[in-house]
C-alpha atoms as a PDB file:
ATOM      1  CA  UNK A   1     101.450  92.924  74.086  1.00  0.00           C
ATOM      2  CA  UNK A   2      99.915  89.674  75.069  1.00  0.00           C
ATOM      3  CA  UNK A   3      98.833  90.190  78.809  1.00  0.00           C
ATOM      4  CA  UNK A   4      96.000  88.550  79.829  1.00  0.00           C
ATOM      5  CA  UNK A   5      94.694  89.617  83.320  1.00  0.00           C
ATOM      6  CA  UNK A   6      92.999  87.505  85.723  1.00  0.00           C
ATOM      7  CA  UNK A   7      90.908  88.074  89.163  1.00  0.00           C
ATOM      8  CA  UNK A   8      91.315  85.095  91.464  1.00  0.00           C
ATOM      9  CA  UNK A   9      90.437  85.110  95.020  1.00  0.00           C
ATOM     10  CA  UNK A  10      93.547  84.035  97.527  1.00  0.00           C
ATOM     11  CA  UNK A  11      94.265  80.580  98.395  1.00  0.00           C
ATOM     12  CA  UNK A  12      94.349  79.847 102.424  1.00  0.00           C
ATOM     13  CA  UNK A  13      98.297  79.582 102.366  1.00  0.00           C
ATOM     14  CA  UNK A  14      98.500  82.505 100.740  1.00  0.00           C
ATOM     15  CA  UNK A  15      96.182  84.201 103.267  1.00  0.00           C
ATOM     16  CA  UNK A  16      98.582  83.102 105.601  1.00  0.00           C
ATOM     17  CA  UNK A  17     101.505  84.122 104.254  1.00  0.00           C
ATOM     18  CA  UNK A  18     100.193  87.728 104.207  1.00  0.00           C
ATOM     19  CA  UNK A  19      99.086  87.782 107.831  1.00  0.00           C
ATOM     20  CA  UNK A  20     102.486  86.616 109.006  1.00  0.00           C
ATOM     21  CA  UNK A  21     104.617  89.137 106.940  1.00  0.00           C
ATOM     22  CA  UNK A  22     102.251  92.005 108.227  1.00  0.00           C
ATOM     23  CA  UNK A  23     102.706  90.425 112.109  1.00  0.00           C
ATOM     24  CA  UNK A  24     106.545  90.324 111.374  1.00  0.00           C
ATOM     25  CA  UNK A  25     106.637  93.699 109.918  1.00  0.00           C
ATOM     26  CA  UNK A  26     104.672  95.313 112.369  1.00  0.00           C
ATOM     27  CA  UNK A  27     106.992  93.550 115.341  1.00  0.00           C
ATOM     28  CA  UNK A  28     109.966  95.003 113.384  1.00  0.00           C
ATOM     29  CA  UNK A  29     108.367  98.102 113.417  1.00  0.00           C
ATOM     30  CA  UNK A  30     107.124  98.407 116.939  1.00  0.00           C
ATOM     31  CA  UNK A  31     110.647  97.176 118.286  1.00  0.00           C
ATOM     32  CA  UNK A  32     113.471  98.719 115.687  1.00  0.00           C
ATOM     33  CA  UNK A  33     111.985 101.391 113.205  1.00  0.00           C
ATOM     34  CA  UNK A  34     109.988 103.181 115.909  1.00  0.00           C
ATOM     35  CA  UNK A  35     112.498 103.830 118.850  1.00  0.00           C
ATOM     36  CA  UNK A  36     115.081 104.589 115.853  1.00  0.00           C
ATOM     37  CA  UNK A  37     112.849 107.230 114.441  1.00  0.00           C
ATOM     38  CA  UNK A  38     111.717 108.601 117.821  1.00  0.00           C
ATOM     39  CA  UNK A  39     115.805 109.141 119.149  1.00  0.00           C
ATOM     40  CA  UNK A  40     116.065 110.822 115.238  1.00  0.00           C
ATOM     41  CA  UNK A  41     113.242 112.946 116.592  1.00  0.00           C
ATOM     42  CA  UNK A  42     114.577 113.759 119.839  1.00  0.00           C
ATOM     43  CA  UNK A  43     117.762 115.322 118.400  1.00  0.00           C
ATOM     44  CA  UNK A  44     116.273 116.991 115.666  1.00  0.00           C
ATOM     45  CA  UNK A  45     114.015 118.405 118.488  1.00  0.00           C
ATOM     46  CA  UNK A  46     116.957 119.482 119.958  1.00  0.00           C
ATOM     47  CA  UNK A  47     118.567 120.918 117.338  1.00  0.00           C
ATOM     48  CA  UNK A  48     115.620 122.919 116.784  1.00  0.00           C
ATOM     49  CA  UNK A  49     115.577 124.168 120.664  1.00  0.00           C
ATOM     50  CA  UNK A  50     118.791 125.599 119.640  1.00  0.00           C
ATOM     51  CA  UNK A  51     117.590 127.777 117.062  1.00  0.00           C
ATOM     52  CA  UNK A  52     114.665 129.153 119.604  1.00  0.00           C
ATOM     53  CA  UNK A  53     117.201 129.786 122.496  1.00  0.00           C
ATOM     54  CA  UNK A  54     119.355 131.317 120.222  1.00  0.00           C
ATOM     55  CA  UNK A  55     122.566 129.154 120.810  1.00  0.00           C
ATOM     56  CA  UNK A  56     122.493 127.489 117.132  1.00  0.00           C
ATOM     57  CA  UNK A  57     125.661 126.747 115.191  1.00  0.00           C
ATOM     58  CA  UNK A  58     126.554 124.573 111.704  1.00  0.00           C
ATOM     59  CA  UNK A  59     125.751 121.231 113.609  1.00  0.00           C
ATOM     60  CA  UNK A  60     122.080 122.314 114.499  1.00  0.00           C
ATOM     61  CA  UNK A  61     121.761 122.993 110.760  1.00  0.00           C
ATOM     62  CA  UNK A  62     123.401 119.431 109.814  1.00  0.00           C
ATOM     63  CA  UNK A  63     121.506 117.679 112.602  1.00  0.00           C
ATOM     64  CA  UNK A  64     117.864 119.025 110.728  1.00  0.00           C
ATOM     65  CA  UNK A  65     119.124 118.565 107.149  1.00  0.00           C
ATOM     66  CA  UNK A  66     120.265 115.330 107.914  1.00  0.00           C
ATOM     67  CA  UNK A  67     116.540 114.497 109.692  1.00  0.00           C
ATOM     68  CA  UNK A  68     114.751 115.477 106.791  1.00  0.00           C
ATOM     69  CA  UNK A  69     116.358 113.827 104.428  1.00  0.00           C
ATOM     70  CA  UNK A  70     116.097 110.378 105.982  1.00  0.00           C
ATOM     71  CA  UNK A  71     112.528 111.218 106.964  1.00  0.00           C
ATOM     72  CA  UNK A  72     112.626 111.652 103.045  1.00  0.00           C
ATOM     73  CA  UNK A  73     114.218 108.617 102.058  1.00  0.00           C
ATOM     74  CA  UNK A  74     112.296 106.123 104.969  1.00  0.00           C
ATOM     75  CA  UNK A  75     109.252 107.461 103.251  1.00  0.00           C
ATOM     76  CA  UNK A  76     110.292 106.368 100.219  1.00  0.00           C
ATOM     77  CA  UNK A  77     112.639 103.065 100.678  1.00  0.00           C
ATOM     78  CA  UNK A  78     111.277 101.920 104.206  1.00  0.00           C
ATOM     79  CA  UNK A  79     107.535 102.979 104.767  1.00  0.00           C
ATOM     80  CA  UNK A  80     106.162 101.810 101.468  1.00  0.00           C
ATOM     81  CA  UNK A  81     106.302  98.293 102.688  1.00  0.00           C
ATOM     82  CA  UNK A  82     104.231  99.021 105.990  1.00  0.00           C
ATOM     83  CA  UNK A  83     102.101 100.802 103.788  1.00  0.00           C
ATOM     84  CA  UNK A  84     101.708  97.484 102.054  1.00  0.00           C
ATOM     85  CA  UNK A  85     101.595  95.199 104.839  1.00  0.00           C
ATOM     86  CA  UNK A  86      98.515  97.431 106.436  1.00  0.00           C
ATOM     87  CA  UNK A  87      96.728  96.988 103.210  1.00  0.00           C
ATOM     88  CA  UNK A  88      97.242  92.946 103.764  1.00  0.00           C
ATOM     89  CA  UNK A  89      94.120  93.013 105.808  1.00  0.00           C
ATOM     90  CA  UNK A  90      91.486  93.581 103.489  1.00  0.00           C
ATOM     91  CA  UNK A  91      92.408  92.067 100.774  1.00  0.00           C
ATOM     92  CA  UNK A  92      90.653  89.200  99.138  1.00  0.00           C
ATOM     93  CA  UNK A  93      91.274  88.400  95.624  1.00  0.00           C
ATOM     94  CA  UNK A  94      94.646  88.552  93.520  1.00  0.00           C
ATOM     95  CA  UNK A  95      95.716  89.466  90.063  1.00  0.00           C
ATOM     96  CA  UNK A  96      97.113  86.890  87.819  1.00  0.00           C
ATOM     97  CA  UNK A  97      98.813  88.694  84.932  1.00  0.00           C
ATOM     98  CA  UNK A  98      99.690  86.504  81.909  1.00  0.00           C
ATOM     99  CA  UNK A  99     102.600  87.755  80.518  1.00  0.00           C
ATOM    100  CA  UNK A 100     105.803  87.213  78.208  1.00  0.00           C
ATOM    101  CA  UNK A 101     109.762  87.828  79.260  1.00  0.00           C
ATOM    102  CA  UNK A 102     111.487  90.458  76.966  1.00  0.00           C
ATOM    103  CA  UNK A 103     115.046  90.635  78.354  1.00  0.00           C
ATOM    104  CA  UNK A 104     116.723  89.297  80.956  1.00  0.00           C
ATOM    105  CA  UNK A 105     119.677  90.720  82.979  1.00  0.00           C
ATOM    106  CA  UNK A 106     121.661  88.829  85.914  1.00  0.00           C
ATOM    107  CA  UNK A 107     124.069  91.303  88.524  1.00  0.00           C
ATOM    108  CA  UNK A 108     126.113  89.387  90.978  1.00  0.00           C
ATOM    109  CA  UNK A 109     126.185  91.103  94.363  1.00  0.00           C
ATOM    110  CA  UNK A 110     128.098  90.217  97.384  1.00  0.00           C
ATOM    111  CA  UNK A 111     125.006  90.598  99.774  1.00  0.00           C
ATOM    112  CA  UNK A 112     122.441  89.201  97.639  1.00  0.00           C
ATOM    113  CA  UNK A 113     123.927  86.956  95.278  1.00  0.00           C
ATOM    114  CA  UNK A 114     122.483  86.612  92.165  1.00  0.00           C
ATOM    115  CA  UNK A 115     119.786  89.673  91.114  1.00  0.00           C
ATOM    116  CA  UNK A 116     117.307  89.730  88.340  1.00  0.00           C
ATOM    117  CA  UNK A 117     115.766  92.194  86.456  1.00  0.00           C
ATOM    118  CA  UNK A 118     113.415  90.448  83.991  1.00  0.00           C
ATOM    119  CA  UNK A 119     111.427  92.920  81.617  1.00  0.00           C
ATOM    120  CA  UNK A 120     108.026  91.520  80.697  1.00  0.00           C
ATOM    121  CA  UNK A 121     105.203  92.923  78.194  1.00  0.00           C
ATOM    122  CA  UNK A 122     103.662  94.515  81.682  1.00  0.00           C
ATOM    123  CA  UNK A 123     106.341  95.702  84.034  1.00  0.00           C
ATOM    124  CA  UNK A 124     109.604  95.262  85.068  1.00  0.00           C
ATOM    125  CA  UNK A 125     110.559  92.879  87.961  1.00  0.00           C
ATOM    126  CA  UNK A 126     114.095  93.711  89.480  1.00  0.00           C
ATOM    127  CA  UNK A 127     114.803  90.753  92.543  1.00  0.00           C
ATOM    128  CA  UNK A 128     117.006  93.650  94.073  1.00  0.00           C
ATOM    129  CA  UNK A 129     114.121  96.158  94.953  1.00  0.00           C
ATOM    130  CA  UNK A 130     110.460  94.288  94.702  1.00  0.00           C
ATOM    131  CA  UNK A 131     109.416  91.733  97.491  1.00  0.00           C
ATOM    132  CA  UNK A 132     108.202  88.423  95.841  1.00  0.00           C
ATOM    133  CA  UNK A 133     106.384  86.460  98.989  1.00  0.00           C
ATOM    134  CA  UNK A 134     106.573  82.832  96.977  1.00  0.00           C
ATOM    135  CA  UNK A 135     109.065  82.863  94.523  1.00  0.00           C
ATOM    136  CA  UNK A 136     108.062  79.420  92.068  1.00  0.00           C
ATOM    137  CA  UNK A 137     109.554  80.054  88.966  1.00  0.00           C
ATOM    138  CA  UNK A 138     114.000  79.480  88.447  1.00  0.00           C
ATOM    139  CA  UNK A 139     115.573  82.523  87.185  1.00  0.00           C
ATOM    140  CA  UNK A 140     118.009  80.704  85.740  1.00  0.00           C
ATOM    141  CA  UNK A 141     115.952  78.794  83.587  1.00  0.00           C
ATOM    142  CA  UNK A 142     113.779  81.963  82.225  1.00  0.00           C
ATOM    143  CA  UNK A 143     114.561  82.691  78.741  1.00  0.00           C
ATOM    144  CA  UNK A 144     113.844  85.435  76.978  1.00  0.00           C
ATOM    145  CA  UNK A 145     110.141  84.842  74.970  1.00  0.00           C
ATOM    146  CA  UNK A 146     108.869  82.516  77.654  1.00  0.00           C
ATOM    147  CA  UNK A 147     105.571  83.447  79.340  1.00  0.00           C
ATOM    148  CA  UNK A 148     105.519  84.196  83.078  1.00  0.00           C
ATOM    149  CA  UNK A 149     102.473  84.635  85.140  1.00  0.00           C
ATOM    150  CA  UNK A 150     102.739  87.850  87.745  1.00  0.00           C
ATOM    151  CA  UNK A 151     100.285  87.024  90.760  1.00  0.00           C
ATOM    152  CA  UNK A 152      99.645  90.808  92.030  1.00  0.00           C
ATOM    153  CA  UNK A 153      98.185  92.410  95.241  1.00  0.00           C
ATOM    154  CA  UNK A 154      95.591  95.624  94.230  1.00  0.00           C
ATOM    155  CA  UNK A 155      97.009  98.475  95.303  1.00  0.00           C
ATOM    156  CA  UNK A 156     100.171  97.003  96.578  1.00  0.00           C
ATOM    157  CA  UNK A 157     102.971  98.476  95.103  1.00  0.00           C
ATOM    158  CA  UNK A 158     106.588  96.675  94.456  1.00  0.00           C
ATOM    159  CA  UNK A 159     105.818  93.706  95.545  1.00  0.00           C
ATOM    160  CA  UNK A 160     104.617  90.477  93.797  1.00  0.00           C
ATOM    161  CA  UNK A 161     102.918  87.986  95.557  1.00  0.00           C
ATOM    162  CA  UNK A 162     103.653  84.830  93.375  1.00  0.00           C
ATOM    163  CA  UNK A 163     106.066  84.891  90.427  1.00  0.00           C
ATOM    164  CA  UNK A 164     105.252  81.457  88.063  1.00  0.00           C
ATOM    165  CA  UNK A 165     105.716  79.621  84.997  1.00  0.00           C
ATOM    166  CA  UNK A 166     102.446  78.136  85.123  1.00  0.00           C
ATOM    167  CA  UNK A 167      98.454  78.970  85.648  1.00  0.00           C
ATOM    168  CA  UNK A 168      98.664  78.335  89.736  1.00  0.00           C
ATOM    169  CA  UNK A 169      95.300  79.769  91.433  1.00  0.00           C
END
């Protein structure tokens, strides 16, 4: 394993970069993801009046399953990246991780075109589920041995800020 780890503070456009995703995300969030989640709420809240007033039947029982399991699954696919985006604030410094590409493997989707899931000494980055903010490296012309340098948030999980082929800071 030939990582090499380095703490660099952010550069201004990078700075940048972060404060408009989390002003994006947070509009998204304000305008679509909360009035979604609060009609959700209102029929699972009435779905569960049913059960108090006694006039429940099997779509009362759908209606809270169903609730639950994409309060379940929001947590997990669609909150995690306001999660991150709140934690944009106060951070400072970055993570370069120096690192070498094991195996490559390229999908073909109709929605996203061409995906990547590159396997390095230190993690594994798929294109089809982790956010990378500046993307300056060509997936096509990664090979498998060449070295790759992860740029990382702390604490920010899935998401890369800079993926390159060279020492940027």
């Amino acid at each position: 394993m030939n990582d090499t780890i380095e703490e660099v503070l952010l550069t201004e456009k990078e700075k940048r970069r972060l404060m408009t995703i989390l002003i994006w995300r947070f509009f998204i969030f304000f305008f679509m993801i909360i009035p979604v989640l609060a009609g959700c709420s209102y029929i699972a809240f009435l779905a569960a009046i049913s059960f108090i007033e006694g006039k429940w039947d099997l779509w009362s029982f759908i209606v809270l399953f169903m609730y639950f399991i994409f309060l379940l699954l929001a947590n997990k696919y669609i909150f995690v990246f306001y999660k991150n985006a709140f934690r944009y604030r106060n951070i400072t410094s970055k993570q370069i991780i120096r690192t070498n590409v094991l195996h490559i493997k390229q999908k073909y989707s109709s929605s996203m075109k061409f995906q990547f899931e590159i396997q390095t000494d230190y993690t594994t980055v798929d294109t089809s589920k982790d956010v990378i903010i500046f993307k300056d490296v060509d997936f096509f012309s990664l090979q498998e041995g060449s070295t790759i340098y992860l740029h990382i948030l702390p604490g920010v999980k899935s998401e890369f800020l800079r993926i390159t082929d060279d020492l940027i800071k």
